[in-house]
Protein backbone atom coordinates (compact mmCIF):
# COMPACT_ATOMS: atom_id res chain seq x y z
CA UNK A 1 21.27 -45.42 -31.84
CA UNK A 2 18.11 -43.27 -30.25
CA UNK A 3 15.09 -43.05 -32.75
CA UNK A 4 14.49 -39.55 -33.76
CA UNK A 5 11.33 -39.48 -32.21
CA UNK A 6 12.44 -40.09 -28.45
CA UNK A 7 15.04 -37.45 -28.90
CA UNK A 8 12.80 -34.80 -29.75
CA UNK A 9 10.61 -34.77 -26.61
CA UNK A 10 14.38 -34.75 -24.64
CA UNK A 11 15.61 -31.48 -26.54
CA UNK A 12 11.98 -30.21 -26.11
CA UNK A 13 12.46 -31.08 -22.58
CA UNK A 14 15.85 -29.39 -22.88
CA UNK A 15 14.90 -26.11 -25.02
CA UNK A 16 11.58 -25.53 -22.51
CA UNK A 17 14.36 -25.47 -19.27
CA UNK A 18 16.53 -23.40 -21.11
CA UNK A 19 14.27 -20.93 -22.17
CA UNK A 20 12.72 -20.89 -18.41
CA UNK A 21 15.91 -20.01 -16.94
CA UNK A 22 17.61 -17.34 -19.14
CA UNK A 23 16.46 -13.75 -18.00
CA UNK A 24 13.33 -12.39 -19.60
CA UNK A 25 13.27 -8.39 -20.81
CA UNK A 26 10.32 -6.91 -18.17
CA UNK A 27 7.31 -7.10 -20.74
CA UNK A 28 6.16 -3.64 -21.90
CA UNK A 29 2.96 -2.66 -20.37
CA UNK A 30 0.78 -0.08 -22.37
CA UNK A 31 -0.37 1.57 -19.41
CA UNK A 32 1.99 3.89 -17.02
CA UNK A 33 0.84 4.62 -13.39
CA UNK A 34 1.11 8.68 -13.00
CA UNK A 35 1.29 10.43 -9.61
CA UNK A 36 -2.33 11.54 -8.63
CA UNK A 37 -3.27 14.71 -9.91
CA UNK A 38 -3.76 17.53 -7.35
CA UNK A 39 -7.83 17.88 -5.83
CA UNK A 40 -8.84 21.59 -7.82
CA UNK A 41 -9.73 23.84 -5.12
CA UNK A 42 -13.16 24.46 -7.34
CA UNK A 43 -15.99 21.84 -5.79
CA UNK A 44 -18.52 20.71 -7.84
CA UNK A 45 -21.90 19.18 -6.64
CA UNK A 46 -22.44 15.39 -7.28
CA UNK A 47 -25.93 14.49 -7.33
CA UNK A 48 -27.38 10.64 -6.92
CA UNK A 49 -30.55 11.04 -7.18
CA UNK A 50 -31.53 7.12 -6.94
CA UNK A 51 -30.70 8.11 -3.38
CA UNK A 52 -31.53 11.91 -2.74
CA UNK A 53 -27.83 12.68 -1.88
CA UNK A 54 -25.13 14.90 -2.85
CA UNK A 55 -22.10 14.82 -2.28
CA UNK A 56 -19.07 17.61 -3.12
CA UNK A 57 -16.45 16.75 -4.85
CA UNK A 58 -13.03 18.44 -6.24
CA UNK A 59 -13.96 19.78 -9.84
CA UNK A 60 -11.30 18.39 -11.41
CA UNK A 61 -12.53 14.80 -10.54
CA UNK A 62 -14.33 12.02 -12.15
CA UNK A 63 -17.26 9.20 -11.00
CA UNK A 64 -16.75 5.93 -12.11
CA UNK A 65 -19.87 3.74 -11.89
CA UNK A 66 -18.50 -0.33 -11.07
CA UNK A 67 -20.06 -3.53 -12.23
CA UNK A 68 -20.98 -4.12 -8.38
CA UNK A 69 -23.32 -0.95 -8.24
CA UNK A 70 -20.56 0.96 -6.14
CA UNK A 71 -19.63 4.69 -7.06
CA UNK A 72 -15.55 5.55 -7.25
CA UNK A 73 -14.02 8.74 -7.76
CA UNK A 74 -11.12 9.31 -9.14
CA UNK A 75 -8.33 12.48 -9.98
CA UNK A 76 -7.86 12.59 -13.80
CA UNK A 77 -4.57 10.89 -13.58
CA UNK A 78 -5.72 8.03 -11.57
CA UNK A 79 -8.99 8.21 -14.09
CA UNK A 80 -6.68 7.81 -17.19
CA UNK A 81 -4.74 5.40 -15.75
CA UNK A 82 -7.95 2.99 -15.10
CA UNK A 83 -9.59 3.68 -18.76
CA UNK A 84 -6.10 2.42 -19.86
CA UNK A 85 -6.12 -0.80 -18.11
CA UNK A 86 -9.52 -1.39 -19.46
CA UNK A 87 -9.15 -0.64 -22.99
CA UNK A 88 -5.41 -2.68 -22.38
CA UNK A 89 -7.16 -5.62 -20.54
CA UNK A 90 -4.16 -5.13 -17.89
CA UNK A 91 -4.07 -5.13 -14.08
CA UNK A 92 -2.67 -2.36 -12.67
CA UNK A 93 -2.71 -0.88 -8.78
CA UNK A 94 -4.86 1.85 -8.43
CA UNK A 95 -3.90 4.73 -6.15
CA UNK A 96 -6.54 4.97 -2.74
CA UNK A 97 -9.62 6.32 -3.99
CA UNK A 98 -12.78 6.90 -2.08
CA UNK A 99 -16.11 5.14 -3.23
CA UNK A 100 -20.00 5.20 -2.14
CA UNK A 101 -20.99 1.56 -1.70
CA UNK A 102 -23.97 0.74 -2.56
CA UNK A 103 -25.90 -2.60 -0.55
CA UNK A 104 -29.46 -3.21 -1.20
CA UNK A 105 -31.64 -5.51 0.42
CA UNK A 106 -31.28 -4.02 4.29
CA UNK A 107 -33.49 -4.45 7.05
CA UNK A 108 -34.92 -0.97 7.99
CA UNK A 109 -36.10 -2.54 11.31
CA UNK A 110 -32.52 -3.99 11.92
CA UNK A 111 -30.13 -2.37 14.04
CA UNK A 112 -27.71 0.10 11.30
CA UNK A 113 -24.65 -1.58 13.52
CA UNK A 114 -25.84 -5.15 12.82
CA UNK A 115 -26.59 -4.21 8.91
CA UNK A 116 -23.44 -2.52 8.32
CA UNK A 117 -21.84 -6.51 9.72
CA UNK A 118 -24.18 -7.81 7.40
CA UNK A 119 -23.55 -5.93 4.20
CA UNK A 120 -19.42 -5.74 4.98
CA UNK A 121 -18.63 -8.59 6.66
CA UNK A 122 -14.83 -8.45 6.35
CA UNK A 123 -14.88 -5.13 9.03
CA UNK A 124 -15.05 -7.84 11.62
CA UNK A 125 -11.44 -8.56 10.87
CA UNK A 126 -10.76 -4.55 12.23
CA UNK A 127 -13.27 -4.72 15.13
CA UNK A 128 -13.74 -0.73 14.53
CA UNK A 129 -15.72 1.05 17.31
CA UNK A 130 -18.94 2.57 15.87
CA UNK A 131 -19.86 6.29 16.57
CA UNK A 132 -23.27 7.21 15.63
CA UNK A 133 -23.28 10.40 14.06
CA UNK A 134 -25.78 12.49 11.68
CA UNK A 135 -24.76 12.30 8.06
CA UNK A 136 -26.74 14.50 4.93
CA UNK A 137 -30.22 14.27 7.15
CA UNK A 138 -29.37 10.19 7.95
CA UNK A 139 -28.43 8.86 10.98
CA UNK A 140 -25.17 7.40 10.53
CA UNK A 141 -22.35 5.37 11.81
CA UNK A 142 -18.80 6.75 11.16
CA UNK A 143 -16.02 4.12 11.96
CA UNK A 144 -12.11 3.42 10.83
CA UNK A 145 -10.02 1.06 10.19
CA UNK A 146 -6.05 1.20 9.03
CA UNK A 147 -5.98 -0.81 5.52
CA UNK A 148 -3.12 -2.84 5.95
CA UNK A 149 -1.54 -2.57 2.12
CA UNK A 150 -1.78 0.68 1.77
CA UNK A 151 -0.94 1.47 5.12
CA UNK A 152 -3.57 4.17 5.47
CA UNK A 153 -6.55 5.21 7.79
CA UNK A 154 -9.76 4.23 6.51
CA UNK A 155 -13.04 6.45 7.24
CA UNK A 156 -16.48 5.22 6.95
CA UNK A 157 -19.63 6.79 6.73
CA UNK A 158 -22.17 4.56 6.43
CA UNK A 159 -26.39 4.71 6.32
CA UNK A 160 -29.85 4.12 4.98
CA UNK A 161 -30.98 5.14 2.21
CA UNK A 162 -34.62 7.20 2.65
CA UNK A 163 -36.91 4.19 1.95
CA UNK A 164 -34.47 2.09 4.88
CA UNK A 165 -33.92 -0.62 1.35
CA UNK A 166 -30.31 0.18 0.93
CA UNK A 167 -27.48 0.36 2.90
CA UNK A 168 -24.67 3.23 1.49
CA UNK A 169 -21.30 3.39 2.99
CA UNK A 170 -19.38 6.38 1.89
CA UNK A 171 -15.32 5.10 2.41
CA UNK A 172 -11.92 5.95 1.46
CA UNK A 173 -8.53 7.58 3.07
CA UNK A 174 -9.51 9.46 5.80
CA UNK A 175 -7.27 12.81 4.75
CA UNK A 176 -8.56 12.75 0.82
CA UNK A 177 -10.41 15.56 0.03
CA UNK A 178 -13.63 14.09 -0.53
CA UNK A 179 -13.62 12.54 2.93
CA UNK A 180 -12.58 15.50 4.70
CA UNK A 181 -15.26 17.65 3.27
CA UNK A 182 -17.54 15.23 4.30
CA UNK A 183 -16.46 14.74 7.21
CA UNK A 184 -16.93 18.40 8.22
CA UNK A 185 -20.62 18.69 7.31
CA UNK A 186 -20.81 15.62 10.58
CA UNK A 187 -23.10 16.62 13.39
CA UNK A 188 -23.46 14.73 16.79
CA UNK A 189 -26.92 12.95 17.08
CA UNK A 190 -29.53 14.89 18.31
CA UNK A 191 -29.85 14.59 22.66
CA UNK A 192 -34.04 13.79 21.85
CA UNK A 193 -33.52 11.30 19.14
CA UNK A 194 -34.57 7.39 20.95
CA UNK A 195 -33.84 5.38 17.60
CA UNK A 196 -31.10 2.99 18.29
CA UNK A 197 -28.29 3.36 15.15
């Protein structure tokens, strides 16, 4: 005859498995992806003054400021949707989104190429081809890259901020609206300029 006490570790044994391998309902999640809300044709001016830039963005959107200093923005569904998961403590995926990245503690005297490698290290995976361009008064590299998971282009605008400290990278999908206004307001580099980017 078994004791009682080594059959209850067996049946707990035997309870655990059983519970493990019947189907589980999908747990209810309080927070429901939406598709992203349309860019308003209205542009509003987004000022960061830390930096003396503005940028324009869609009206309708919203700036979210991260724990890692960077700057996201956001359409309001895709803005909801992220104050959910907050308040919810869930993880949800985000739709693309385009952010300024903020990197201090460049080296004005180092080549922008070189500080950009520093400051993002992972673009060495993409090997992207650097074109320096003129960006809001900066000189500026603009480079892409095709994000893998999302299976998107990737443009980046990246450049010094006005006292050479920190290094700003505006990024994102290549065809949202942000980037594409951007994008347009590019100029060449001036023919007399002799810095090296």
């Amino acid at each position: 005859m078994l004791k009682l006490s080594h059959t209850l570790p067996v049946f707990g044994l035997l309870l655990g498995t059983a519970i493990a391998l019947t189907p589980r309902a999908a747990i209810a999640r309080t927070c429901q992806a939406a598709r992203p809300a349309p860019a308003s044709p209205e542009l509003k001016a987004f000022d960061i003054d830390e930096f003396d830039l503005t940028l324009t963005i869609p009206s309708n959107y919203r700036s979210m400021l991260r724990s890692s200093g960077h700057i996201t923005f956001h359409d309001p569904n895709s803005f909801a949707f992220i104050q959910c998961l907050v308040r919810a403590g869930e993880y949800g995926a985000v739709p693309p989104y385009v952010a300024l990245e903020i990197h201090p503690g460049a080296t004005p005297q180092t080549n922008l190429i070189e500080i950009v490698r520093t400051k993002r290290p992972w673009l060495d995976y993409y090997s992207p081809d650097y074109e320096p361009i003129e960006f809001a008064g900066h000189t500026a590299l603009l480079y892409t890259y095709a994000n893998p998971v999302y299976q998107l282009a990737i443009a980046n605008i990246s450049f010094l901020s006005a006292d050479g400290q920190t290094l700003l990278t505006l990024t994102g999908p290549n065809d949202h609206p942000i980037l594409t206004d951007s994008l347009l307001t590019l100029s060449a580099p001036s023919p007399l300029s002799t810095s090296s980017p």
